[in-house]
Protein backbone atom coordinates (compact mmCIF):
# COMPACT_ATOMS: atom_id res chain seq x y z
CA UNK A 1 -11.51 7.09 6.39
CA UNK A 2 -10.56 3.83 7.39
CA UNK A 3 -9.33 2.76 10.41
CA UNK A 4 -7.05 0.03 9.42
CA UNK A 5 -5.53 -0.85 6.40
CA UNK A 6 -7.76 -3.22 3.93
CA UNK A 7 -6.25 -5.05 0.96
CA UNK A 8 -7.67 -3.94 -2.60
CA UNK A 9 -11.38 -5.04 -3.36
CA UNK A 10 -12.09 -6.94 -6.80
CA UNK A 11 -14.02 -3.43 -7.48
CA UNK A 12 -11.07 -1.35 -6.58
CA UNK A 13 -8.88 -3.30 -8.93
CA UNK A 14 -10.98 -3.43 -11.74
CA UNK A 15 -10.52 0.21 -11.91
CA UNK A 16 -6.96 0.37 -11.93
CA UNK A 17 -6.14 -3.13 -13.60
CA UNK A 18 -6.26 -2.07 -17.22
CA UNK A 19 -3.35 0.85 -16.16
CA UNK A 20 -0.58 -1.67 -14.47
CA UNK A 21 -1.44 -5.05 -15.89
CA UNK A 22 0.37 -5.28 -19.24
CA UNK A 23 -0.47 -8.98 -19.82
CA UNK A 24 3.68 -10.31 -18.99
CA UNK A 25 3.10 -13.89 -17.09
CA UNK A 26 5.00 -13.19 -13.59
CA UNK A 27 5.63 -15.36 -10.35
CA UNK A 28 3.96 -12.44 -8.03
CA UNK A 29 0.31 -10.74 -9.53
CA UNK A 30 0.46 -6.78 -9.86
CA UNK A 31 -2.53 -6.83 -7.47
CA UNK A 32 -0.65 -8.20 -4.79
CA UNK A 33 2.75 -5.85 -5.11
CA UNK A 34 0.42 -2.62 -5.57
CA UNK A 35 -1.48 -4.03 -2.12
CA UNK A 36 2.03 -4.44 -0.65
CA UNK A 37 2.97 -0.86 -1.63
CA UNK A 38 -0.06 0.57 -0.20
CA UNK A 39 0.41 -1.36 2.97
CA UNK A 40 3.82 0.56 3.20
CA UNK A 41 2.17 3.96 2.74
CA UNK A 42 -0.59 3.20 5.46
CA UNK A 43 1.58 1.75 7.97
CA UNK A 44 4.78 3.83 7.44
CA UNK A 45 7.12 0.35 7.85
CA UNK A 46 10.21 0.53 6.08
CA UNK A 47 10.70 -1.62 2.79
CA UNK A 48 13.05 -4.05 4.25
CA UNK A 49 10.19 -4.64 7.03
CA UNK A 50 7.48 -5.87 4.25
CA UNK A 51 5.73 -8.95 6.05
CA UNK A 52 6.62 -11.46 4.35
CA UNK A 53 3.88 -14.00 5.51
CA UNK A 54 1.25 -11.74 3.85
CA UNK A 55 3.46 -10.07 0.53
CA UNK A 56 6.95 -11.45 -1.74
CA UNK A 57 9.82 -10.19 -0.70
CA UNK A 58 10.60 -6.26 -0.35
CA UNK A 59 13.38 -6.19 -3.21
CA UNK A 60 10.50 -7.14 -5.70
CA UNK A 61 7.79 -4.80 -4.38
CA UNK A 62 10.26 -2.14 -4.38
CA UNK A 63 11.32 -2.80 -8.21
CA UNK A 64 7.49 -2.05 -9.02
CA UNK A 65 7.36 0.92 -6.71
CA UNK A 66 10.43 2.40 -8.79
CA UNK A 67 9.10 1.21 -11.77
CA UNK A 68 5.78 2.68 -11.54
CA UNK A 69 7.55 5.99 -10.57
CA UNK A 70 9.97 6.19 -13.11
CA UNK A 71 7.40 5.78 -15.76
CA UNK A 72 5.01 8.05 -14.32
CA UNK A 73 2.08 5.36 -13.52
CA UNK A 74 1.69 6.90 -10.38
CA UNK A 75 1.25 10.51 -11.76
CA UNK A 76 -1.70 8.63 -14.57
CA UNK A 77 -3.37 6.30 -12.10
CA UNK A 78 -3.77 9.40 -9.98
CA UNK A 79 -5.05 11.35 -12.83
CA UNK A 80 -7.77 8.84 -14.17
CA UNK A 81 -9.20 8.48 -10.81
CA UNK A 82 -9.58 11.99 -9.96
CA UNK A 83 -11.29 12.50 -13.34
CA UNK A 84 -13.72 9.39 -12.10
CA UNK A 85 -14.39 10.83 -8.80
CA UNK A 86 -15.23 14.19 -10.76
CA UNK A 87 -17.55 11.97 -13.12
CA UNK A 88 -19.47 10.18 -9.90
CA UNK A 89 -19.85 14.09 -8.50
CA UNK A 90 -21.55 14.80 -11.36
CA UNK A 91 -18.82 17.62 -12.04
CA UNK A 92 -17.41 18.08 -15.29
CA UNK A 93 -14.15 16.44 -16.09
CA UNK A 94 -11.62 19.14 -15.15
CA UNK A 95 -12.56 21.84 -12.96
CA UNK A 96 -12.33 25.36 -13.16
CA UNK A 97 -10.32 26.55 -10.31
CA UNK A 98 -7.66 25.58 -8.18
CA UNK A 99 -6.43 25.84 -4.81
CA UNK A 100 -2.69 25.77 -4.27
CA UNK A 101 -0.53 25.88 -1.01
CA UNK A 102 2.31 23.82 0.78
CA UNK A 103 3.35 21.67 3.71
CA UNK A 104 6.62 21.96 5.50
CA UNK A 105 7.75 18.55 6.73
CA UNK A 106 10.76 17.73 8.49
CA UNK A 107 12.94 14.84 7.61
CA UNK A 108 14.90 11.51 9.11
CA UNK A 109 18.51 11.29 9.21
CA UNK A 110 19.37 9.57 6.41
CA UNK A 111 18.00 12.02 3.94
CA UNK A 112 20.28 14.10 2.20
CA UNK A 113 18.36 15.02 -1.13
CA UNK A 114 16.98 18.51 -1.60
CA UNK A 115 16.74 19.39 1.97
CA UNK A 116 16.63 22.96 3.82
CA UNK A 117 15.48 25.01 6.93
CA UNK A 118 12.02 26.41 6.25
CA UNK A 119 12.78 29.85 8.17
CA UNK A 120 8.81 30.60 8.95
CA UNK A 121 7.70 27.46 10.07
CA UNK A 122 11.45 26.50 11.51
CA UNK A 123 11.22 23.18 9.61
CA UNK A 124 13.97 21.68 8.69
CA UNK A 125 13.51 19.08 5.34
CA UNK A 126 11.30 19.52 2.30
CA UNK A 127 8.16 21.45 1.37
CA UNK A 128 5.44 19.23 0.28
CA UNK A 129 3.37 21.47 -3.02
CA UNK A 130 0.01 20.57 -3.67
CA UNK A 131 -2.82 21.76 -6.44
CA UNK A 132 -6.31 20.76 -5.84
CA UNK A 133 -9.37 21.34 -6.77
CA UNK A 134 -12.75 22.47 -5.00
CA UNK A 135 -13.37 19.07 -3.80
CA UNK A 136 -9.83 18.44 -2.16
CA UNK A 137 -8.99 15.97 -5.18
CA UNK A 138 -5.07 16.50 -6.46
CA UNK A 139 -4.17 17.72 -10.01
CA UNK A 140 -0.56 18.01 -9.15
CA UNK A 141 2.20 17.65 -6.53
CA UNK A 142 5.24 18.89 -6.35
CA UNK A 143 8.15 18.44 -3.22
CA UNK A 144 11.20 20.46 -2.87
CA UNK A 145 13.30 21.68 -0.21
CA UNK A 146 11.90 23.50 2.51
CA UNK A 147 13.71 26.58 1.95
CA UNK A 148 12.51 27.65 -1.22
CA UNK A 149 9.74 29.60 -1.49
CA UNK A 150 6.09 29.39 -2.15
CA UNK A 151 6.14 31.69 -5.13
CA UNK A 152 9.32 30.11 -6.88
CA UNK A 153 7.82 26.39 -6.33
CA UNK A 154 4.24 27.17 -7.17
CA UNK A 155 5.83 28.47 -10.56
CA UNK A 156 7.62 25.10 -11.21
CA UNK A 157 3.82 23.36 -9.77
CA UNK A 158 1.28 24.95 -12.29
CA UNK A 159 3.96 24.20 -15.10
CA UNK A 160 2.61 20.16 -14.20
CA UNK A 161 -1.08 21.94 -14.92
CA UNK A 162 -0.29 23.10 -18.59
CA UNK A 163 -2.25 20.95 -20.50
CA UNK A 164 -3.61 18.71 -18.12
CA UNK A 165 -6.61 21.18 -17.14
CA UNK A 166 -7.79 22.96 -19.87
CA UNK A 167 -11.00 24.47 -18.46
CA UNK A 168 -8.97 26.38 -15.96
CA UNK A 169 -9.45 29.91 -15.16
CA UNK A 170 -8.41 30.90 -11.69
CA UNK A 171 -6.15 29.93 -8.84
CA UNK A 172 -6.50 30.55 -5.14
CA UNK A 173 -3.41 30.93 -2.98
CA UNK A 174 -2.73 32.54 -0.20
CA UNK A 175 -0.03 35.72 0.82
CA UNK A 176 3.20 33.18 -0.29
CA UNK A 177 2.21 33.36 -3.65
CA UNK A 178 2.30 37.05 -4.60
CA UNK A 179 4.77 38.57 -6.39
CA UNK A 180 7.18 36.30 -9.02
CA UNK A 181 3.95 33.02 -8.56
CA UNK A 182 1.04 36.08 -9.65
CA UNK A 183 3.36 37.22 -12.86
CA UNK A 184 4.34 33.75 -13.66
CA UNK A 185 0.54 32.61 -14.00
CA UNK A 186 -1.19 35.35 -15.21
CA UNK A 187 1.56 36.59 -17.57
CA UNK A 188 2.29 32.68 -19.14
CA UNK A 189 -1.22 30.84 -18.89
CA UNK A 190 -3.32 34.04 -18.71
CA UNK A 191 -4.85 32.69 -15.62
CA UNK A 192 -6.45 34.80 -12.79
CA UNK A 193 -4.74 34.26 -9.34
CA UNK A 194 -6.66 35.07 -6.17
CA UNK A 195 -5.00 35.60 -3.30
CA UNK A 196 -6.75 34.65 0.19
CA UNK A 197 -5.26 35.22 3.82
CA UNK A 198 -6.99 34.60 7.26
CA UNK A 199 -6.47 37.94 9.36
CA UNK A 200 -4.01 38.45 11.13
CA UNK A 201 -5.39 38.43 14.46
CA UNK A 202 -7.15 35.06 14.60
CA UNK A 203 -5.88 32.11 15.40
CA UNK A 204 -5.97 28.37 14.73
CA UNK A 205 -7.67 27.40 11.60
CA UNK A 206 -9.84 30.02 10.07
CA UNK A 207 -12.26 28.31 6.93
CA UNK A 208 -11.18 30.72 4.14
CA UNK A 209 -13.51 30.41 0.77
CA UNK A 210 -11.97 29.31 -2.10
CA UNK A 211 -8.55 27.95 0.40
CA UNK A 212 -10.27 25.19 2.62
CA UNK A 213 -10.16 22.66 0.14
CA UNK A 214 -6.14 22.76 0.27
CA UNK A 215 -6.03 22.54 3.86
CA UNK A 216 -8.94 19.50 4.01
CA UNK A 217 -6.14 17.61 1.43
CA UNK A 218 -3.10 17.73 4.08
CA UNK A 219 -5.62 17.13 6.28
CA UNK A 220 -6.03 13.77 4.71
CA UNK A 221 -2.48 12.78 4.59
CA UNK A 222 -2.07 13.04 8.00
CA UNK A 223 -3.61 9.19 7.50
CA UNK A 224 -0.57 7.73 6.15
CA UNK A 225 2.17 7.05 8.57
CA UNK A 226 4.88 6.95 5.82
CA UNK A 227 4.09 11.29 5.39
CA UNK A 228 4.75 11.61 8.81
CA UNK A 229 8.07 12.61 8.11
CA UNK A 230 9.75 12.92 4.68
CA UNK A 231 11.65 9.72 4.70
CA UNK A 232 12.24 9.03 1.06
CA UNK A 233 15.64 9.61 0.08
CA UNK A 234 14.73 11.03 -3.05
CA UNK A 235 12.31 13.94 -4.26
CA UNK A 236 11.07 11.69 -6.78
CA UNK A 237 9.62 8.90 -4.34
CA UNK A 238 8.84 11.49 -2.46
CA UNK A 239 6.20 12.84 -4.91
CA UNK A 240 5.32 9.05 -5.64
CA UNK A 241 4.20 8.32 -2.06
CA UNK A 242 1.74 11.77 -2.33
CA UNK A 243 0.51 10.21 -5.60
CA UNK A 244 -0.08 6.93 -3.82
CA UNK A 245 -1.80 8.32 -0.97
CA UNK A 246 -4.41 10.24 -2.56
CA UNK A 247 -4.47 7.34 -5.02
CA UNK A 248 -6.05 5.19 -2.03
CA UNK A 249 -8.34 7.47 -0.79
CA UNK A 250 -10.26 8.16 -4.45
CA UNK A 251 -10.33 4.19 -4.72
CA UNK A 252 -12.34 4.04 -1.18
CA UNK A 253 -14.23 6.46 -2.34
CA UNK A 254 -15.40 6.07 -6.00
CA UNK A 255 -15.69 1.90 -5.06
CA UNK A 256 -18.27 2.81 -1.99
């Protein structure tokens, strides 16, 4: 990881040029708003704080961010880099499994939209719904309040799979996802789901095969100050700034 935040390489935007660059002649270059909006998901700064010695000013990086998110660029840039880090791996495009599980995350003040009280964790804000595969890379995110459950969100998460993965056969989870999530999967897609859960009496993290992946992936959010909380007032940015994160950490890694 690194340990401060670097602007895009001429590598890094080579691979992601061709998706945002649709030839229009503008005052400000794409490179430098998606730089700017990566700066906000490393540092965590609110929009209106965008230094504007180093980036224009925050009401035009902010149209792009919306833009990007409204037209699902976000969800696609994601999606052709995962499929490149596959490709450098030497792994087939799509995999055949994947790993499932959520993040309880409490929000800021301000935030109104699809909020709750996570009674397990005693969270109160939004669940954070992840799909990855065996190598921690994302297939699909999903964020909804906290207090709705694992097995009714994972439903509405491997709906954004359909399609998108067609080699898969089976999905890890752990105890959350029995019942209406097991059904769902197995009786719609016709795919196996394995459930995994540490015992009981341990405590801490406990490696678990076929679940570590998952855990690895939140793991690497914990990098970006804006996840810290949930402090996107809608669930929609909210899923953009996931998409954004892991966005930056496959183009570190496929440009190394």
């Amino acid at each position: 990881m690194q340990s401060q935040f670097e602007e895009l390489t001429d590598s890094q935007w080579e691979i992601i040029e061709n998706i945002l660059d649709d030839q229009r002649e503008r005052e400000h270059s794409l490179r430098t708003m998606m730089n700017a909006i990566l700066w906000v998901n490393r540092t965590g700064v609110q929009w209106r704080e965008l230094d504007k010695t180093l980036y224009p000013c925050w009401q035009s990086v902010y149209y792009y961010f919306r833009k990007w998110t409204q037209t699902g660029v976000w969800e696609h840039l994601n999606d052709t880099l995962v499929i490149k880090e596959r490709k450098r791996q030497e792994r087939e495009e799509t995999p055949s499994m994947v790993i499932v599980d959520s993040q309880s995350v409490k929000t800021v003040a301000f935030v109104s939209e699809a909020i709750g009280i996570d009674g397990g964790k005693k969270v109160n804000g939004r669940k954070r719904h992840i799909a990855v595969d065996t190598l921690g890379l994302p297939w699909a995110v999903h964020v909804t309040a906290a207090n709705v459950s694992d097995t009714a969100a994972g439903c509405e998460l491997v709906d954004h799979l359909h399609g998108k993965v067609p080699r898969l056969e089976k999905i890890a989870a752990d105890n959350g996802y029995r019942t209406t999530f097991t059904d769902h999967v197995e009786g719609k897609y016709e795919w196996e789901v394995e459930i995994k859960q540490k015992p009981e009496s341990a405590k801490g993290f406990v490696p678990e095969k076929n679940r570590w992946p998952v855990e690895r992936s939140f793991g690497w959010l914990n990098f970006r100050r804006r996840l810290a909380k949930e402090y996107e007032k809608t669930v929609e940015s909210a899923e953009a700034m996931l998409h954004i994160a892991f966005i930056s950490f496959l183009l570190n890694r496929i440009s190394t």
